[in-house]
Protein backbone atom coordinates (compact mmCIF):
# COMPACT_ATOMS: atom_id res chain seq x y z
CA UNK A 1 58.77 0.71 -6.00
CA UNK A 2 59.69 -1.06 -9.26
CA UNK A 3 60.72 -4.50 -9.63
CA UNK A 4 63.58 -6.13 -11.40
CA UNK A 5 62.22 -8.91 -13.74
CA UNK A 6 65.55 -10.62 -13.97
CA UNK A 7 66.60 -13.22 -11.59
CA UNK A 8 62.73 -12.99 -10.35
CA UNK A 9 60.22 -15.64 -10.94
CA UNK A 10 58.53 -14.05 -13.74
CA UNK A 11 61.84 -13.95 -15.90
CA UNK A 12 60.14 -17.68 -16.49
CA UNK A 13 56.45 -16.70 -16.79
CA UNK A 14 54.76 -16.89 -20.12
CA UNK A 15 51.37 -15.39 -19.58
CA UNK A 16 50.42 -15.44 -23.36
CA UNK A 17 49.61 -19.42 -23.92
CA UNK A 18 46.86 -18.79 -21.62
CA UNK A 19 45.14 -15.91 -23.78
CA UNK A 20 43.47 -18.86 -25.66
CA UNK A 21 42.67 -20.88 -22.38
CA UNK A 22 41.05 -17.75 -20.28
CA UNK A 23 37.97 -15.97 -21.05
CA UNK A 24 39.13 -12.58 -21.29
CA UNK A 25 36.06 -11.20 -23.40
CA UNK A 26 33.89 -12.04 -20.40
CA UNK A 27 36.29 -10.84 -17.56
CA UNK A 28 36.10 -7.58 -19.53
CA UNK A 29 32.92 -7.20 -19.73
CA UNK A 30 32.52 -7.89 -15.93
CA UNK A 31 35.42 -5.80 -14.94
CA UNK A 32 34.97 -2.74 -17.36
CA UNK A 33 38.59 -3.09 -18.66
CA UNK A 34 39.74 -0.02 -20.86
CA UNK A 35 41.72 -0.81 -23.96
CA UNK A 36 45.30 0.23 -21.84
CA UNK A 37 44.26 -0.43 -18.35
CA UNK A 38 47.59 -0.78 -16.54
CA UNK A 39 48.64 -3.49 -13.85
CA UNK A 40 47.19 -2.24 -10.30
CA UNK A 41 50.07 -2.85 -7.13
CA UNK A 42 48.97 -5.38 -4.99
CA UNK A 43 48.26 -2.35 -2.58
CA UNK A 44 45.27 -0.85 -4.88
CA UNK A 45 47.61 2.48 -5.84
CA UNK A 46 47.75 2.91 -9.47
CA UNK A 47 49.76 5.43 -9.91
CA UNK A 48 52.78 2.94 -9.58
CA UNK A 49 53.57 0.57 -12.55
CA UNK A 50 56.03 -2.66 -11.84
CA UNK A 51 59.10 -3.24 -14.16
CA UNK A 52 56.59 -5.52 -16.42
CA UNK A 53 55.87 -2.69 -18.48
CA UNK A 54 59.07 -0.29 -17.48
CA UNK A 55 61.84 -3.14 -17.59
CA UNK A 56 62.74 -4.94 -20.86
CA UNK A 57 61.47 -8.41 -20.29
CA UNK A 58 62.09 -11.57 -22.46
CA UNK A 59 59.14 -10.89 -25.10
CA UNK A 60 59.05 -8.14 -27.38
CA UNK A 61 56.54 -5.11 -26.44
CA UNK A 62 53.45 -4.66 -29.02
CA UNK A 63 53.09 -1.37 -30.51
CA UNK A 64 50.63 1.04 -29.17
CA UNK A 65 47.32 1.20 -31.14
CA UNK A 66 45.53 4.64 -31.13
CA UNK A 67 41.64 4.93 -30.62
CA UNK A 68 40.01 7.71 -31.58
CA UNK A 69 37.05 7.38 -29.82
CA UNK A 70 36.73 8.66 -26.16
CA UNK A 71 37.69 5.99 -23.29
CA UNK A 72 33.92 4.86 -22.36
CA UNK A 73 32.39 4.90 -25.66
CA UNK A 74 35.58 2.39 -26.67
CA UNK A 75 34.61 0.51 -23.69
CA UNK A 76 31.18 0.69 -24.75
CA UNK A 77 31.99 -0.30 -28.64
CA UNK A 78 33.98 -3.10 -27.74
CA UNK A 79 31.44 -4.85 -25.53
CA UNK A 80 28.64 -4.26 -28.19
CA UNK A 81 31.05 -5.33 -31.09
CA UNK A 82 31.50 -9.11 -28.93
CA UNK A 83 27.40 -9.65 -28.43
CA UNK A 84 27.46 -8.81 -31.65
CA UNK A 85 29.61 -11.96 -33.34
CA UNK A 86 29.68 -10.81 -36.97
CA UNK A 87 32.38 -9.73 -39.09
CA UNK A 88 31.72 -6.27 -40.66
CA UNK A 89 31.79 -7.34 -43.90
CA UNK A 90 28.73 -9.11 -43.15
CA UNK A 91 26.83 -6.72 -41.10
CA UNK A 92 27.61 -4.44 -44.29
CA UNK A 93 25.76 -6.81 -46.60
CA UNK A 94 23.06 -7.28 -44.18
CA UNK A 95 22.02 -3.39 -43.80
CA UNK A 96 22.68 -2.83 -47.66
CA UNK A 97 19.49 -5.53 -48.23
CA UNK A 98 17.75 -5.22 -45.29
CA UNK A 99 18.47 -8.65 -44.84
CA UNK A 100 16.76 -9.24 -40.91
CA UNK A 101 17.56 -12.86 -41.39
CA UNK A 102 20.87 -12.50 -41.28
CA UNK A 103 20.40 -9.54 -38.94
CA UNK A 104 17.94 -10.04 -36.40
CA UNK A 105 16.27 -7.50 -34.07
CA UNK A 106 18.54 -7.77 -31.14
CA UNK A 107 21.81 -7.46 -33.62
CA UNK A 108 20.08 -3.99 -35.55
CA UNK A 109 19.28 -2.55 -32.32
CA UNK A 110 22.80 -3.10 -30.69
CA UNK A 111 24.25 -1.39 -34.12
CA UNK A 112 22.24 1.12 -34.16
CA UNK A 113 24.02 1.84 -30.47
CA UNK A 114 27.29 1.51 -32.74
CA UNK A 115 26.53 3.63 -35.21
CA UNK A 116 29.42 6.22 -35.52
CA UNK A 117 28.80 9.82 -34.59
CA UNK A 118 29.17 12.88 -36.11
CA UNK A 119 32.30 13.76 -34.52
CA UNK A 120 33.75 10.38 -34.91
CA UNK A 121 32.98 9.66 -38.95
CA UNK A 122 35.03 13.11 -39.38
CA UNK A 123 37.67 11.84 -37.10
CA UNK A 124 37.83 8.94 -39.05
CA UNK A 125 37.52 10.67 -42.46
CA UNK A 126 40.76 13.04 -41.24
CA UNK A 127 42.46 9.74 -40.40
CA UNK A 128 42.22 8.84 -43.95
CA UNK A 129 42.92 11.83 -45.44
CA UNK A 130 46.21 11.79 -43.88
CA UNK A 131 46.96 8.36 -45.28
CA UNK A 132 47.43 7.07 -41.54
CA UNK A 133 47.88 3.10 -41.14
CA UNK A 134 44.51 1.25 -40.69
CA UNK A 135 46.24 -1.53 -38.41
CA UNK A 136 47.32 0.84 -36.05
CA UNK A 137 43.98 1.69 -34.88
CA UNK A 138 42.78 -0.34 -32.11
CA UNK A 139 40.52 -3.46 -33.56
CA UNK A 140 37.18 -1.40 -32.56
CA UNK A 141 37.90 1.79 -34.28
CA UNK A 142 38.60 -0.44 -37.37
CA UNK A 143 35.22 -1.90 -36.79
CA UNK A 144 33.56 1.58 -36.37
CA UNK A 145 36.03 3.21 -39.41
CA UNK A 146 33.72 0.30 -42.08
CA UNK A 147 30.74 1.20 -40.90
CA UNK A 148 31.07 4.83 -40.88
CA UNK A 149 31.50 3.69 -44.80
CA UNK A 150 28.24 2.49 -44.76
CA UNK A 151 25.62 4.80 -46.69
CA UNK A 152 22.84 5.90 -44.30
CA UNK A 153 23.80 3.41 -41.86
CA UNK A 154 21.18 5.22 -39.08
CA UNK A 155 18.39 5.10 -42.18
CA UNK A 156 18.62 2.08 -42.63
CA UNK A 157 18.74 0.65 -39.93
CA UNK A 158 15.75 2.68 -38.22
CA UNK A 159 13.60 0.89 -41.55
CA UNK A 160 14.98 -2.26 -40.44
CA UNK A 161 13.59 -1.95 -36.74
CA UNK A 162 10.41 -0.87 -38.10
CA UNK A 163 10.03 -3.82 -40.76
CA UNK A 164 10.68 -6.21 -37.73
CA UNK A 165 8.65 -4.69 -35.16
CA UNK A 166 5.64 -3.55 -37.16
CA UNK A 167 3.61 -6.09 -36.38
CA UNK A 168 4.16 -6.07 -32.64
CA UNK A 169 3.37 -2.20 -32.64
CA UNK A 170 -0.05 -3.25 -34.57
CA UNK A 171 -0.68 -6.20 -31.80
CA UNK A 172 0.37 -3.96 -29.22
CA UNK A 173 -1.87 -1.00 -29.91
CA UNK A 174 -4.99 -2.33 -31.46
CA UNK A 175 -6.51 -4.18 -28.39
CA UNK A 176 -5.71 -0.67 -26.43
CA UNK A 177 -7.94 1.39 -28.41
CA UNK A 178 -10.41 -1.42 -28.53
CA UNK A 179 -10.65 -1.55 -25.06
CA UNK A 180 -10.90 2.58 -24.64
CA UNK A 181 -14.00 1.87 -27.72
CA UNK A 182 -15.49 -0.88 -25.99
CA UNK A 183 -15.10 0.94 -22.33
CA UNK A 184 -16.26 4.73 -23.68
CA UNK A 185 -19.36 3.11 -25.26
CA UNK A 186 -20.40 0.89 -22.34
CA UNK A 187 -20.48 3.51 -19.54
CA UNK A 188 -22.33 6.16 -21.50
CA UNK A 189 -24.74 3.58 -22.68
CA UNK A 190 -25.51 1.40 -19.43
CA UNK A 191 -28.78 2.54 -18.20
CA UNK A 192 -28.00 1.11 -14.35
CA UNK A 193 -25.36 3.38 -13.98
CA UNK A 194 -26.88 6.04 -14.82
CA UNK A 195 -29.85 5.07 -12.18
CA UNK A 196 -27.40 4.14 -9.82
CA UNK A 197 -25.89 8.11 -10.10
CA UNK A 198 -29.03 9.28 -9.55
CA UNK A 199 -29.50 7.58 -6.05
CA UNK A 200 -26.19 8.81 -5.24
CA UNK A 201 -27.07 12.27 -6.42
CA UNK A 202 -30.32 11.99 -4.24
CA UNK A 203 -28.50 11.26 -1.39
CA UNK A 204 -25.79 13.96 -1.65
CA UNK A 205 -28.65 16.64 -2.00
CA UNK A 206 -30.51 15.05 1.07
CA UNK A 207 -26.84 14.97 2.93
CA UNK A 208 -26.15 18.29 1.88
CA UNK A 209 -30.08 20.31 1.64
CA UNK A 210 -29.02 22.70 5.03
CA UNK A 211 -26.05 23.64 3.83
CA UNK A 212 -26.85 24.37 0.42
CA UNK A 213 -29.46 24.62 -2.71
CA UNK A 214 -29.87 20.89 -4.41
CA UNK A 215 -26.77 19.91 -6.73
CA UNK A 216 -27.94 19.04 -10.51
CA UNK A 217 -24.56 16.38 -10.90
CA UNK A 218 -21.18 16.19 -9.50
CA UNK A 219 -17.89 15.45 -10.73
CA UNK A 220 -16.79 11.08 -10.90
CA UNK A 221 -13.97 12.67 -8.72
CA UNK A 222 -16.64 12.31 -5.90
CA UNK A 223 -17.41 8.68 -6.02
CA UNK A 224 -13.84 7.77 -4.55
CA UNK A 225 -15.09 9.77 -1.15
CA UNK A 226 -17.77 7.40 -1.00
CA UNK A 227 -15.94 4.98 1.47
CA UNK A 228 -14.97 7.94 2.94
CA UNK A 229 -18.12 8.93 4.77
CA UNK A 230 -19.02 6.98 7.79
CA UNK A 231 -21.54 6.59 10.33
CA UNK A 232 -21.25 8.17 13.32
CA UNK A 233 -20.58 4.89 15.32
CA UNK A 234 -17.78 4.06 12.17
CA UNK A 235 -19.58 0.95 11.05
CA UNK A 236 -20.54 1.24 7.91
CA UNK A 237 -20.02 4.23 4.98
CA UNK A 238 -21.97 5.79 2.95
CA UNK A 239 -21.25 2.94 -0.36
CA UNK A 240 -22.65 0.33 2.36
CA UNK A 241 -25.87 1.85 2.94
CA UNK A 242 -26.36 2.63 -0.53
CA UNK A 243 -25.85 -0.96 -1.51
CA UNK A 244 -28.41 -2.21 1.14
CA UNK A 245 -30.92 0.34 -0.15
CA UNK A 246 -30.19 -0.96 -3.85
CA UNK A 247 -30.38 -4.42 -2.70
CA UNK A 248 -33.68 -4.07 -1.10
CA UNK A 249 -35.65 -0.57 -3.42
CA UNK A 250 -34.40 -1.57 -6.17
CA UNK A 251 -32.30 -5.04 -6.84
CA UNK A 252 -32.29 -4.80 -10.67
CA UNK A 253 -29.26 -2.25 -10.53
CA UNK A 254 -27.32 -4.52 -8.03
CA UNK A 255 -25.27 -5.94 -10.79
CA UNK A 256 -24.82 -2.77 -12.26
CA UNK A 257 -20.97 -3.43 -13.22
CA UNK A 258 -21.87 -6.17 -15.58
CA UNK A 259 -22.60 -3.45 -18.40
CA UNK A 260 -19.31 -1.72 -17.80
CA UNK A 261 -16.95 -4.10 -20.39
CA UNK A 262 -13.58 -2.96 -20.72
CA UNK A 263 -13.09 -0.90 -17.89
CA UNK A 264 -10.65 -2.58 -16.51
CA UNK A 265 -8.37 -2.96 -19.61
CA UNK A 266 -9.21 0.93 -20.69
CA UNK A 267 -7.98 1.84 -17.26
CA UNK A 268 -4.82 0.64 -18.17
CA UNK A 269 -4.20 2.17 -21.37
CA UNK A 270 -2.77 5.49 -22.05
CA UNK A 271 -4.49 7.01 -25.28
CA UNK A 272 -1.56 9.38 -25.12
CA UNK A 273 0.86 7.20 -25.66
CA UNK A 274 -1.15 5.60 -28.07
CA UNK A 275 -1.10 8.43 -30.54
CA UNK A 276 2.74 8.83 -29.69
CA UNK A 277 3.35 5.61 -30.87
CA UNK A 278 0.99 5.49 -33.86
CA UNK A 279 3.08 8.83 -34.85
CA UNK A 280 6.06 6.69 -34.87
CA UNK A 281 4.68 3.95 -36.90
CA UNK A 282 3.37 6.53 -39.42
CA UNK A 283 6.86 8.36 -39.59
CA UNK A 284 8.64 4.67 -40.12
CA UNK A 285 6.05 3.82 -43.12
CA UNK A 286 6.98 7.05 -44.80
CA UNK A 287 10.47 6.11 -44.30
CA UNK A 288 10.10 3.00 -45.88
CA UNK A 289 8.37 4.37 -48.62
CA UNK A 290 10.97 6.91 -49.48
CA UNK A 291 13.78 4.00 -49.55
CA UNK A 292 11.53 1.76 -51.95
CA UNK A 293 11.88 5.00 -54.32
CA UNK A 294 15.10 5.96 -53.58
CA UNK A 295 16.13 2.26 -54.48
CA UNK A 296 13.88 1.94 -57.90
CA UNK A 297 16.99 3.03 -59.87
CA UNK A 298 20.18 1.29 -58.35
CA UNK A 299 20.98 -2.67 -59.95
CA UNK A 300 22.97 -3.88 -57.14
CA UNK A 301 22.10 -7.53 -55.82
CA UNK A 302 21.98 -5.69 -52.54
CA UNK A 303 19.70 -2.87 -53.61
CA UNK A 304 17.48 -5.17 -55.53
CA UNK A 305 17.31 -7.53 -52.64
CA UNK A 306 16.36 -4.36 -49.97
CA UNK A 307 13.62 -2.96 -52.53
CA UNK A 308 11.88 -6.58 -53.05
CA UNK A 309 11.47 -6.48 -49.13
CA UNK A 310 10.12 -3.13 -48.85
CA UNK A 311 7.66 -3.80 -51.48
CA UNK A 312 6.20 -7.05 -49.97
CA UNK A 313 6.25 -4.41 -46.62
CA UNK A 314 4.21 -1.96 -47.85
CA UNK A 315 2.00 -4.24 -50.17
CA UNK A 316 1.31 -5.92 -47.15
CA UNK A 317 1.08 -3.10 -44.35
CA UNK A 318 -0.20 0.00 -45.93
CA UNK A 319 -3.69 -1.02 -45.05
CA UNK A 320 -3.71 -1.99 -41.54
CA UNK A 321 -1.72 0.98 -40.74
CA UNK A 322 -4.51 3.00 -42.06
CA UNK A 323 -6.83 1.03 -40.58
CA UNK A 324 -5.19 1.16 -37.24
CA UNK A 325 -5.19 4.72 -37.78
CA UNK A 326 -9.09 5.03 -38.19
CA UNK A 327 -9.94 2.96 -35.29
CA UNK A 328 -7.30 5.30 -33.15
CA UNK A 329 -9.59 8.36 -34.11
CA UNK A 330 -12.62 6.35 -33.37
CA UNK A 331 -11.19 5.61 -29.96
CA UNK A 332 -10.34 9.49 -29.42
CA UNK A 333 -14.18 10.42 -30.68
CA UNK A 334 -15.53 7.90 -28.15
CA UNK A 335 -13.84 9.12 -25.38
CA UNK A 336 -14.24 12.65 -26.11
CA UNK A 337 -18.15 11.97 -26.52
CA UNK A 338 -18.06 9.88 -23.04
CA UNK A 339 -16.20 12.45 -21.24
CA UNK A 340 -18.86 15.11 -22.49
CA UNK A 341 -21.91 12.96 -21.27
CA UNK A 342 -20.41 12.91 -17.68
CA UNK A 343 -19.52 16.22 -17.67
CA UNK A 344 -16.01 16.21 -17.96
CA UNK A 345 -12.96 17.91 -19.86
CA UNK A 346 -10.84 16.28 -22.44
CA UNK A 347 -8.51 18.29 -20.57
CA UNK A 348 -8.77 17.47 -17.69
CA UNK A 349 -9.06 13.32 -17.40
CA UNK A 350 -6.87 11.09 -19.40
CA UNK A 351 -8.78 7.56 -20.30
CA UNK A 352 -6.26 5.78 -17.79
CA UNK A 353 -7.70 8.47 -14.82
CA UNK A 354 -11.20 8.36 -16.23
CA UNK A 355 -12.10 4.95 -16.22
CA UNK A 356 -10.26 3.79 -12.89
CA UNK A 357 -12.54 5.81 -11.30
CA UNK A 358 -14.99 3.61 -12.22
CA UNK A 359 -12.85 0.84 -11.29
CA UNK A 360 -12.54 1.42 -8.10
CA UNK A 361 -16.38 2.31 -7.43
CA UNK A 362 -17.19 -0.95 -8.72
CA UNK A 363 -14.76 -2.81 -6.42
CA UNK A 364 -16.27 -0.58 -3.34
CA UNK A 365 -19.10 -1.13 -4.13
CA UNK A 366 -18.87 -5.28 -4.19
CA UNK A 367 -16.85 -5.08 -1.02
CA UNK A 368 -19.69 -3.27 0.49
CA UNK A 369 -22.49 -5.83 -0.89
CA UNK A 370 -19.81 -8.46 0.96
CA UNK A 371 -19.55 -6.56 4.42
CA UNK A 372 -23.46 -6.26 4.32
CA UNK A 373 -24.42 -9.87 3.61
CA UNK A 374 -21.61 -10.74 6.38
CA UNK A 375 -23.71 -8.42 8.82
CA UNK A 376 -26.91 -9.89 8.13
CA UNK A 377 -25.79 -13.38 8.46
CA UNK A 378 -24.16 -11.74 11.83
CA UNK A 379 -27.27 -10.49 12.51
CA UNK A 380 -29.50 -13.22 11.82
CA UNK A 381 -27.90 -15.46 14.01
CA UNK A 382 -27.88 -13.31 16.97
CA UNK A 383 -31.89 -12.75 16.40
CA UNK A 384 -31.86 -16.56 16.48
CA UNK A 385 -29.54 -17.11 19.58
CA UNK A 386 -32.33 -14.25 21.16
CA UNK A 387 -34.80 -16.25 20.03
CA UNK A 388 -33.55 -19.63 21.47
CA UNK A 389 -32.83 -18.11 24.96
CA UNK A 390 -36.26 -16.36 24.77
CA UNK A 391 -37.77 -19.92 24.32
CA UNK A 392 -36.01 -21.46 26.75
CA UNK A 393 -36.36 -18.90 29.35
CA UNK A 394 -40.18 -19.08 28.21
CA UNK A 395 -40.06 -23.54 28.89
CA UNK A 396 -38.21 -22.67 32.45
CA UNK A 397 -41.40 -20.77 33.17
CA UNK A 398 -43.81 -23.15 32.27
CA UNK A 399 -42.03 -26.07 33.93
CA UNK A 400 -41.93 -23.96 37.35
CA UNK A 401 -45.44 -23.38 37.02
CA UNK A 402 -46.02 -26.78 36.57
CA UNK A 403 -44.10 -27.55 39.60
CA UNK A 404 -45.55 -24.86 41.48
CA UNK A 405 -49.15 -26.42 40.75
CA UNK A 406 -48.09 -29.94 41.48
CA UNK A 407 -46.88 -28.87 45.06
CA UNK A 408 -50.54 -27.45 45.24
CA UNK A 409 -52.21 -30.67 44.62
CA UNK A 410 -50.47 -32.65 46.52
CA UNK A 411 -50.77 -30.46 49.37
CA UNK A 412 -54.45 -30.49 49.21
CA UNK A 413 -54.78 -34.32 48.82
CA UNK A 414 -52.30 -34.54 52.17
CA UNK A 415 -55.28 -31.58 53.41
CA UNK A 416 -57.97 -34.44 52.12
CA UNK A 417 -56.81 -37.07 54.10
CA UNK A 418 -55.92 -35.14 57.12
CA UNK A 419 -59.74 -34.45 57.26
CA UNK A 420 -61.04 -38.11 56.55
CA UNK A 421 -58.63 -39.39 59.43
CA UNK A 422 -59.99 -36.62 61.56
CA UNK A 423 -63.77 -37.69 60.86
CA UNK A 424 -62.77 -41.23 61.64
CA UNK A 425 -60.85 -40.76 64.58
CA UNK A 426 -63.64 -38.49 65.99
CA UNK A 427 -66.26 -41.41 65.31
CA UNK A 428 -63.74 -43.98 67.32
CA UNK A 429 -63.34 -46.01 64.24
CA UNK A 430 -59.46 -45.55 63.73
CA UNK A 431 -57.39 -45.44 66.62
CA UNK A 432 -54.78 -42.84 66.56
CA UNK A 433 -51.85 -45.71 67.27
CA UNK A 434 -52.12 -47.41 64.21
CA UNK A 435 -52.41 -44.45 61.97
CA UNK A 436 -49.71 -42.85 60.37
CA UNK A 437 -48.81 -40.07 59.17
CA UNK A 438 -46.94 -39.09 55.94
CA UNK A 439 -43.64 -38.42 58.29
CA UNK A 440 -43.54 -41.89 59.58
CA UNK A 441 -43.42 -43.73 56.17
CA UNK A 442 -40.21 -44.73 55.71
CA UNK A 443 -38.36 -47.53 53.60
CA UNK A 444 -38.59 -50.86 55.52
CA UNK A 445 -41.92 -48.93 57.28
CA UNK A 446 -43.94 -52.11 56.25
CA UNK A 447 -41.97 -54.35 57.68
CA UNK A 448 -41.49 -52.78 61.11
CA UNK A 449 -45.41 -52.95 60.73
CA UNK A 450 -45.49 -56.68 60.27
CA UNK A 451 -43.60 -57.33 63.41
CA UNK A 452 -45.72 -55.36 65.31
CA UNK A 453 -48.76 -57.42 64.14
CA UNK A 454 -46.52 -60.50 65.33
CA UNK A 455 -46.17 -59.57 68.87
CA UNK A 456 -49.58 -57.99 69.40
CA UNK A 457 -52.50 -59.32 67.15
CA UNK A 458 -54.70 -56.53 65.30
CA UNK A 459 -57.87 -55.55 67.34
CA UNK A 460 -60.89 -53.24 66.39
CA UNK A 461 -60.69 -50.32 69.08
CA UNK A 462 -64.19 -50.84 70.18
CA UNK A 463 -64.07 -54.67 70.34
CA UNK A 464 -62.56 -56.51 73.45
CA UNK A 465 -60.75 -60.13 72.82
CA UNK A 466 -62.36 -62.97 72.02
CA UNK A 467 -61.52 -64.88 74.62
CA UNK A 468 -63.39 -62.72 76.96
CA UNK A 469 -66.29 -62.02 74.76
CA UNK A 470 -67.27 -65.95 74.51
CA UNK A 471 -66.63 -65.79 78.04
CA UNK A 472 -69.08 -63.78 78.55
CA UNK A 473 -71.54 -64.92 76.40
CA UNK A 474 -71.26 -68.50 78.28
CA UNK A 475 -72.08 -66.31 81.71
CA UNK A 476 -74.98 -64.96 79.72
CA UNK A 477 -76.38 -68.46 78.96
CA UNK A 478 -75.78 -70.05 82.00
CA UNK A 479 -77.80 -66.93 84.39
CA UNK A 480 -80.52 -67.39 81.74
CA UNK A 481 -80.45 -71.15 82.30
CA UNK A 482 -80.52 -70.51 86.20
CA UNK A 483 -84.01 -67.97 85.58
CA UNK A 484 -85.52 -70.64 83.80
CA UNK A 485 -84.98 -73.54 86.68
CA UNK A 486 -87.06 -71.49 89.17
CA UNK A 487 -90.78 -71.31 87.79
């Protein structure tokens, strides 16, 4: 339903002081806003437009630019052409010298996602033919209609990228191929991995002697199933028990992986890409080449200033490109030569496949030296715990021996005096009332003992009382006496 502006509240509105207050450039950007979007209803349908645009209103209506570029590439063109933040006059100086301080990386590489296509520097080319207003197109299409002026705009540009990133490329790639050199040299040469192979070797032919005839090699393919063969109880695999038979037969090659250097870098690396992007850096050397001819005759301050450049480039380049280049084929030789002594195609193993292989061996194979020394330590102290409670078991023993022969002794001294009180009381000389026997000693014996002595005095059994014996010794006397009288 359309709205009448008049007598409404935004008769009164004036949107346009706030162009300069809002950030429109960003809110396009976030929003994706087309050059003529349209006003959406408040009720998301789009197909209706209010009276802003179909009623007369109190400010004039702008004309209509045209665009001859298709609606997402103008999109695209306008978003680039506001990161970019430089008039075109300047950007048109800057590619006509080569001029990359002016125009850095980031600026070259969002023009050369500006740079007008076929289709579009014949569109613009008709548009002038036909003597059509500039003004009228839309402010990007003006941008895009100067550089589509610009004289091997894509050329140069493409030189540009390669003067500034030439020295990255070189960084980039040269420690890559040093590492496949370094890594390709170290495993064919290390004499510990090649013993180590052969105990592996010796015990897949002992693994596999009833099944089949003796194997001469096998493929590195093989060492990743390794970890993959276990006991029969699951404990350990097959990389354990070879580590515990290096350790202990032959302890030189446990440290094996010290000789491999590079390995893990190599692993990394794709040679293939490598070469891929050494072909590009050749290509963008012969393109700079051709421009520091092609400019030789031309006097312009721009042309003069874009040849002094290239010069210094190539004066300056030439030779570690073609160094980089000989160390690249150096790599590739190495590699090939490696692959050969293991017995493997150039075909079939890239150096990123190849030399993880040995990556992952060697971290296997430390994993297993950790496991083992963990068991033995596990080990070790259970043989000690056995130990211990085999000792003590074997003290226990001895101390109820000890026992056992200290009851014995002091039964047979109780035995002892059982006899010597016998004798005695059998000769009268110990009566059996005042003995006692090992039952009857108790604590405060001694003193019950005492009292007893109290109330009746101690007497030899065979002895009668005093009294009676001096008694009778006076009787003795006196009858004696009596005998005498009579003669």
């Amino acid at each position: 339903m359309l709205l009448q502006v008049r007598g409404t509240v935004f008769n009164d509105l004036d949107d346009e002081k706030l162009f300069s207050v809002i950030d429109f450039a960003t809110f396009e950007e976030e929003f994706k806003i087309g050059a003529n979007p349209g006003l959406l209803l408040a009720n998301g349908n789009s197909s209706e437009v209010d009276s802003l645009q179909a009623f007369g209103s109190k400010r004039f209506k702008k004309p209509e630019l045209t665009s001859l570029m298709e609606h997402t590439r103008l999109r695209n063109i306008a978003i680039s052409r506001r990161k970019l933040e430089l008039s075109v006059e300047t950007v048109t100086r800057a590619v006509n010298s080569l001029d990359l301080q002016t125009l850095h990386l980031d600026n070259v590489e969002l023009l050369q996602r500006m740079v007008p296509t076929d289709t579009e520097v014949k569109a613009y080319r008709e548009y002038e033919r036909n003597k059509s207003p500039l003004h009228m197109l839309t402010d990007e299409d003006q941008y895009m209609f100067h550089l589509s002026k610009i004289d091997r705009l894509a050329t140069k540009l493409s030189i540009m990228s390669f003067l500034a990133n030439f020295t990255d490329s070189l960084h980039c790639i040269t420690p890559q191929i040093h590492a496949i050199i370094t890594a390709s040299r170290s495993v064919k040469n290390s004499a510990k991995l090649r013993r180590l192979l052969e105990v592996i070797l010796a015990f897949g032919n002992y693994m596999n002697s009833s099944k089949r005839g003796p194997a001469y090699g096998f493929k590195l393919s093989s060492l990743d199933n390794l970890c993959d063969t276990k006991s029969p109880k699951k404990k350990i695999s097959l990389v354990h028990f070879i580590q515990d038979t290096v350790r202990t037969k032959l302890p030189d090659l446990n440290n094996f992986e010290t000789e491999l250097r590079g390995i893990e870098t190599a692993a990394q690396v794709s040679l293939e890409n490598i070469v891929t992007d050494l072909s590009e850096l050749d290509k963008g050397m012969e393109a700079a080449k051709k421009e520091a001819e092609r400019l030789k005759g031309h006097r312009s301050q721009e042309a003069q200033h874009a040849s002094s450049i290239l010069n210094d480039f190539l004066a300056n380049s030439l030779d570690k490109l073609t160094k980089l280049k000989s160390e690249v084929k150096m790599g590739q030789d190495a590699f090939a030569e490696a692959l050969e002594y293991f017995g493997e195609s150039t075909r079939s193993l890239a150096p990123n496949t190849f030399f993880a292989i040995f990556v992952r061996f060697c971290k296997s194979y430390k994993t297993a030296e950790t496991d083992n020394a963990q068991r033995r330590k596990i080990e070790a102290a259970q043989r000690a715990a056995a130990a211990a409670a085999q000792k003590r078991d074997a003290a226990a023993a001895a101390a109820a021996d000890n026992a056992n022969a200290n009851l014995g002794t002091e039964g047979n001294a109780r035995h002892n005096q059982a006899a010597v009180i016998g004798e005695l009381r059998a000769r009268g000389v110990v009566a059996d009332r005042r003995l006692l026997s090992q039952e009857d000693v108790y604590h405060g014996a001694l003193e019950d003992i005492l009292i007893g002595l109290r109330n009746e005095p101690y007497r030899r059994a065979d002895a009668l009382r005093r009294s009676h014996r001096k008694r009778d010794n006076v009787v003795r006397l006196s009858r004696t006496s009596d005998d005498n009288l009579e003669f």
